[in-house]
Protein backbone atom coordinates (compact mmCIF):
# COMPACT_ATOMS: atom_id res chain seq x y z
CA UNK A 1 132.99 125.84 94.50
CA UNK A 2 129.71 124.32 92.92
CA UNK A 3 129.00 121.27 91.19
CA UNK A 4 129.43 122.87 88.07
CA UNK A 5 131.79 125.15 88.11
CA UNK A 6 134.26 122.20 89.66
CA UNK A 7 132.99 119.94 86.57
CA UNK A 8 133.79 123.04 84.15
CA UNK A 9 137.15 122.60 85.65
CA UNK A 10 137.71 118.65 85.71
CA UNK A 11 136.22 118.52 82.40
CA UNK A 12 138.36 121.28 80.43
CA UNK A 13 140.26 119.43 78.28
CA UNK A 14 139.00 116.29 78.45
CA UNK A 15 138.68 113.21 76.40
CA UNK A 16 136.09 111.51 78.31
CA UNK A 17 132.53 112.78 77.97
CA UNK A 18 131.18 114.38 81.11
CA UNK A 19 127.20 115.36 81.53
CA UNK A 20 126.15 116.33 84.80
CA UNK A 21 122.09 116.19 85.69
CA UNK A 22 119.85 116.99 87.98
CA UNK A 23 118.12 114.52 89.90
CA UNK A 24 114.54 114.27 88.09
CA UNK A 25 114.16 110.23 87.15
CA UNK A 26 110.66 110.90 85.64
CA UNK A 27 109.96 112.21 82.58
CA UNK A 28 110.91 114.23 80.54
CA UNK A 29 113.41 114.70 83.01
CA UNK A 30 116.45 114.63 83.74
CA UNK A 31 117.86 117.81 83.26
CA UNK A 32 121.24 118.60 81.67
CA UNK A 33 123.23 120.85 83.79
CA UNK A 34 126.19 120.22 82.56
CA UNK A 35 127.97 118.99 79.41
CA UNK A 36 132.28 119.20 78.56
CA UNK A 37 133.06 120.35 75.11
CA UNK A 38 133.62 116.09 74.93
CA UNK A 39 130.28 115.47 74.93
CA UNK A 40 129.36 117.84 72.72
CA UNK A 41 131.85 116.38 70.41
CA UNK A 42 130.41 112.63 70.93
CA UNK A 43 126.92 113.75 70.35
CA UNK A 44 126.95 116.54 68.05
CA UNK A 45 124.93 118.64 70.46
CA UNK A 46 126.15 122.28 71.31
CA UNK A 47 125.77 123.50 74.83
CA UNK A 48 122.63 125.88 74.27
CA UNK A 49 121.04 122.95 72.85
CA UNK A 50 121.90 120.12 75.37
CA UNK A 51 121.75 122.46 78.76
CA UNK A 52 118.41 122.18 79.88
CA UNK A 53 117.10 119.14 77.64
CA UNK A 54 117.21 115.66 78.89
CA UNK A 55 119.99 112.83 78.16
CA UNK A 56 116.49 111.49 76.37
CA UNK A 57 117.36 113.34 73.68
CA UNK A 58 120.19 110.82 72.58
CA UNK A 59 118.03 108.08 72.74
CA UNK A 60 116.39 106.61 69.79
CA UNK A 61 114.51 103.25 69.06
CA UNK A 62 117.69 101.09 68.85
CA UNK A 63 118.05 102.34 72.64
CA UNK A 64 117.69 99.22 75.24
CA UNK A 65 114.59 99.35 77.29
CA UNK A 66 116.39 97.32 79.68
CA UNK A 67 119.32 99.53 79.42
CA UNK A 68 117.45 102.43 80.35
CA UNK A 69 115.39 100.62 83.60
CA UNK A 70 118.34 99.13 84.73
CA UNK A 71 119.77 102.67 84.79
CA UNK A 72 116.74 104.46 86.69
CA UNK A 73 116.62 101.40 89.22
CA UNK A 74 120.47 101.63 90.50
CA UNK A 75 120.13 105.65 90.46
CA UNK A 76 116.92 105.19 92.72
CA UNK A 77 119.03 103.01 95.15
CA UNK A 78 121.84 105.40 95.37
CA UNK A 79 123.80 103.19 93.82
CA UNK A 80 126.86 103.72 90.69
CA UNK A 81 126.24 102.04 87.27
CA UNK A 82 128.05 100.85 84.08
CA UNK A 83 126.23 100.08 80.78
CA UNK A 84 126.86 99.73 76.90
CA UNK A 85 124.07 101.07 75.34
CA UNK A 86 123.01 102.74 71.76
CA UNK A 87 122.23 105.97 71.62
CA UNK A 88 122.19 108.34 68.83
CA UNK A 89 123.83 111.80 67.56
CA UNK A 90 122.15 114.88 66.50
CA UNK A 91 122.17 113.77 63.13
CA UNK A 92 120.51 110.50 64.10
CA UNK A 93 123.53 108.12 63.54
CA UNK A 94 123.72 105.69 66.40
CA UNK A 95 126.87 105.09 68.15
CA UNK A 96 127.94 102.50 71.19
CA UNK A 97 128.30 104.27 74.18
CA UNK A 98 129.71 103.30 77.69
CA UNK A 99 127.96 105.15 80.25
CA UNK A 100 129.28 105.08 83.98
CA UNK A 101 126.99 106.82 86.05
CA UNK A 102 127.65 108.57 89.73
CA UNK A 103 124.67 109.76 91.85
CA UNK A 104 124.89 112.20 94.36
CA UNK A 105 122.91 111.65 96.76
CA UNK A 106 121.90 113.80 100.32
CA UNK A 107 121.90 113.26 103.64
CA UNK A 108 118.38 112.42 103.56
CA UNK A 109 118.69 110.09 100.75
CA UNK A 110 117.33 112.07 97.93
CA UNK A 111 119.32 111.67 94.42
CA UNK A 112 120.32 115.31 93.68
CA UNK A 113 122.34 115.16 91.05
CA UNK A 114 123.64 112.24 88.82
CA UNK A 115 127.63 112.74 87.26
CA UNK A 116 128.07 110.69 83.61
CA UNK A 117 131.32 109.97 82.51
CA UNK A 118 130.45 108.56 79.13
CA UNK A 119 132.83 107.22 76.36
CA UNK A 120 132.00 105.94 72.54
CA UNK A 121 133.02 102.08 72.13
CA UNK A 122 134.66 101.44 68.92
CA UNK A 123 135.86 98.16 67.89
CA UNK A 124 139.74 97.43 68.08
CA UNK A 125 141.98 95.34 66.27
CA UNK A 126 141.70 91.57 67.99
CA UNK A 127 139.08 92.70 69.97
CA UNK A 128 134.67 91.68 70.14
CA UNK A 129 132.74 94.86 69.17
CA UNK A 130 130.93 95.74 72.12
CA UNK A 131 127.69 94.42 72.92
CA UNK A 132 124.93 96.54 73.95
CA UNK A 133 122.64 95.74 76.61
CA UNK A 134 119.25 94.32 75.09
């Protein structure tokens, strides 16, 4: 079973936004392999528009820098990450999201692929809004 036909199947159904990508850090990579009907949801994006395009394309300019390098630094080590950071739907309103991010990496070290399990953060009763990374 592939990557993606294994997250077609984990993420049928799902409440949780799941992108998969390839493993291009650089621009205007990374590549969207992968997106659950979730996702689509979350970002207004349908899956002829997102496969192929770059998670870039949710980003806008209330989007942390710092976010974003922290991000590409613990994917270059191999290593998971969780952030809160703004990003934006297709219609350009800007929503908190939680982004928990899995590499996959080879035997040799090289990040192939990089699983996002991403969820919007909305404010609950007796509970902080979310903070954004800055």
């Amino acid at each position: 079973m592939s990557l993606g036909d294994l997250m077609a199947h984990l993420g049928a159904g799902s409440d949780v936004a799941i992108v998969v990508t390839d493993g291009t850090l650089a621009a205007p990579g990374p590549t969207i392999l992968y997106a659950n009907a979730a996702f689509e949801k979350m970002t207004g994006y349908g899956s002829a528009e997102l496969l192929g395009a770059s998670p870039r394309l949710m980003q806008g300019p209330r989007t942390s820098l710092a976010a974003r390098k922290a991000i590409a630094k613990a994917l270059r080590a191999g290593q998971r990450h969780t952030t809160v950071m703004v990003n934006y739907r297709k219609s350009g309103e800007p929503y908190h999201c939680e982004i928990d991010l899995f590499p996959i990496v080879s035997a040799s070290g090289e990040l192939v692929n990089v699983v996002a399990l991403e969820r919007e953060v909305d404010r609950r009763p007796g509970r902080p809004p979310a903070r954004p990374q800055t």
